[in-house]
Protein backbone atom coordinates (compact mmCIF):
# COMPACT_ATOMS: atom_id res chain seq x y z
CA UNK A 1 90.91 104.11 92.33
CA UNK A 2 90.79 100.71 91.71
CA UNK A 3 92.77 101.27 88.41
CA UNK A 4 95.59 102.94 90.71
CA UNK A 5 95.27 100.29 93.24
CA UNK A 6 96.13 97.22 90.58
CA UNK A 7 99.29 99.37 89.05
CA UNK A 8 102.61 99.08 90.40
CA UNK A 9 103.59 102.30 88.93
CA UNK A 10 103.81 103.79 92.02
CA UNK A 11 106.78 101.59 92.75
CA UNK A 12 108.74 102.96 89.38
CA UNK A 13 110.63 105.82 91.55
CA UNK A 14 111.10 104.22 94.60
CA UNK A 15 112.93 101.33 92.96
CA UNK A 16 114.88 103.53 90.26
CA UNK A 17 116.10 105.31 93.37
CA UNK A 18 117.30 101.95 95.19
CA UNK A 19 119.57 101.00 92.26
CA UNK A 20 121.10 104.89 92.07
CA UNK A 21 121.87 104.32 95.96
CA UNK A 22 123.96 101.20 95.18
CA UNK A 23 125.92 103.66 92.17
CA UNK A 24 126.27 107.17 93.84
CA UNK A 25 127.25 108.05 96.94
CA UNK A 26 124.78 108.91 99.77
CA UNK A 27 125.78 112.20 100.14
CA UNK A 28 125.54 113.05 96.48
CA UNK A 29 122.05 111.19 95.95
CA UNK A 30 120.84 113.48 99.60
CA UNK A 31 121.31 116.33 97.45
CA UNK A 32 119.40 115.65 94.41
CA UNK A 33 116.67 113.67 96.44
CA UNK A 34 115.46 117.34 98.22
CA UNK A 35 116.84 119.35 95.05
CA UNK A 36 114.21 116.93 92.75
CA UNK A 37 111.37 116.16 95.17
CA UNK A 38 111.19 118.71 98.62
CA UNK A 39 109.25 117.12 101.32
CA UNK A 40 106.07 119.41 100.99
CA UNK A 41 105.54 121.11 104.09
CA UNK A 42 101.46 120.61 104.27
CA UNK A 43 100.29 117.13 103.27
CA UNK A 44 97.18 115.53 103.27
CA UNK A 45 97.12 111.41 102.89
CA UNK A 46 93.99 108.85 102.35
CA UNK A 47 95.89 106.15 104.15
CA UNK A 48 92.91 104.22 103.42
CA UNK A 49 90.43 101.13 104.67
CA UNK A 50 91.16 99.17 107.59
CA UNK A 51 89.66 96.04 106.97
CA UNK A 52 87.54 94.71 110.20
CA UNK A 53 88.25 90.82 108.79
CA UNK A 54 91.47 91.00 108.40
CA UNK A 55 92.49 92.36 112.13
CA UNK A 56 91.90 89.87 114.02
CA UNK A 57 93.56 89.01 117.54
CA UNK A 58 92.04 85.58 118.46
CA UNK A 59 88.90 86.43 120.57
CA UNK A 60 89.63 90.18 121.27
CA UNK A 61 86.84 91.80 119.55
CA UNK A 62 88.62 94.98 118.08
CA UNK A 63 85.98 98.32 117.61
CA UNK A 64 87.87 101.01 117.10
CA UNK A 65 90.75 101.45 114.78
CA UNK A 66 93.22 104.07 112.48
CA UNK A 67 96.17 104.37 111.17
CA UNK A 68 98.70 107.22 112.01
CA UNK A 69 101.30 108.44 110.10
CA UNK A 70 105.16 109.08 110.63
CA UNK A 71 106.16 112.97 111.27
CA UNK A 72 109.07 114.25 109.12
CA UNK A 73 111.56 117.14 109.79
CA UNK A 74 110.24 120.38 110.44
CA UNK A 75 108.64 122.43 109.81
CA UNK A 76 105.85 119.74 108.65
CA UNK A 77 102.27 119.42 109.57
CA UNK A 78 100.63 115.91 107.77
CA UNK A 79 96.64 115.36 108.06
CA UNK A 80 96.02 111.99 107.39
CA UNK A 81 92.58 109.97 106.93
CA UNK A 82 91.72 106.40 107.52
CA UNK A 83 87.88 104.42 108.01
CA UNK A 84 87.39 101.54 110.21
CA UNK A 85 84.23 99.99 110.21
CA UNK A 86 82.27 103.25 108.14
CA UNK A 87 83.89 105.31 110.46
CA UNK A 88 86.38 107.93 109.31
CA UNK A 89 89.20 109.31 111.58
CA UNK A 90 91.17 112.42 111.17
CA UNK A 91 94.39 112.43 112.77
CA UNK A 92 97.05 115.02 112.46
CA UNK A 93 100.89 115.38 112.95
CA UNK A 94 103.02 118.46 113.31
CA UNK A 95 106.63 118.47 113.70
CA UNK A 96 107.02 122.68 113.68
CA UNK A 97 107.69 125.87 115.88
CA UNK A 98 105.51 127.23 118.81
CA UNK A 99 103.69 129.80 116.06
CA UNK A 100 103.46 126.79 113.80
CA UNK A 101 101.56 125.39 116.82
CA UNK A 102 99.69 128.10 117.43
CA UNK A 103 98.81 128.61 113.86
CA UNK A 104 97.21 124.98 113.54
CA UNK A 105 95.69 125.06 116.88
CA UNK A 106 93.75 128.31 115.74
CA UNK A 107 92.84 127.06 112.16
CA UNK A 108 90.81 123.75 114.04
């Protein structure tokens, strides 16, 4: 993890796909953006540590904190992690139909 953390590898494909923006049109990039990497439609994310030092708001004592995450087009369902303090929150997005609903509401 802390191998992964130090690399900026992760930033290889975002950045390649920057510079082919500012070459091919946006309609032409759309199409091989879902053709080459489909938003998956169950994801799970470790969005990671909040660090307790580092929020700070003058003398509001903060106790409680997570991170969500952003919901994208349907039908998606995301279940995201984050720890505050040694404690670990779940929190969940769906974006979906009513069965998709249903279906998640059943499996928790």
């Amino acid at each position: 993890m802390t191998a992964q953390k130090g690399s900026n590898t992760c930033l290889e494909e975002p950045m390649r796909l920057c510079m082919m923006f500012h070459v091919l049109p946006f309609n032409i990039m759309e199409n091989m953006f879902y053709s080459a990497s489909p938003v998956p439609v169950t994801f799970y994310s470790n969005l990671g540590v909040i660090d307790d030092q580092a929020l700070n708001f003058e003398d509001h004592v903060i106790d409680d904190a997570f991170i969500s995450m952003a919901v994208k087009s349907s039908s998606y369902f995301e279940l995201a992690v984050s720890t505050f303090i040694g404690c670990c929150t779940l929190a969940s997005s769906l974006h979906g139909t009513k069965e998709d609903r249903e279906f998640i509401s059943n499996f928790f």
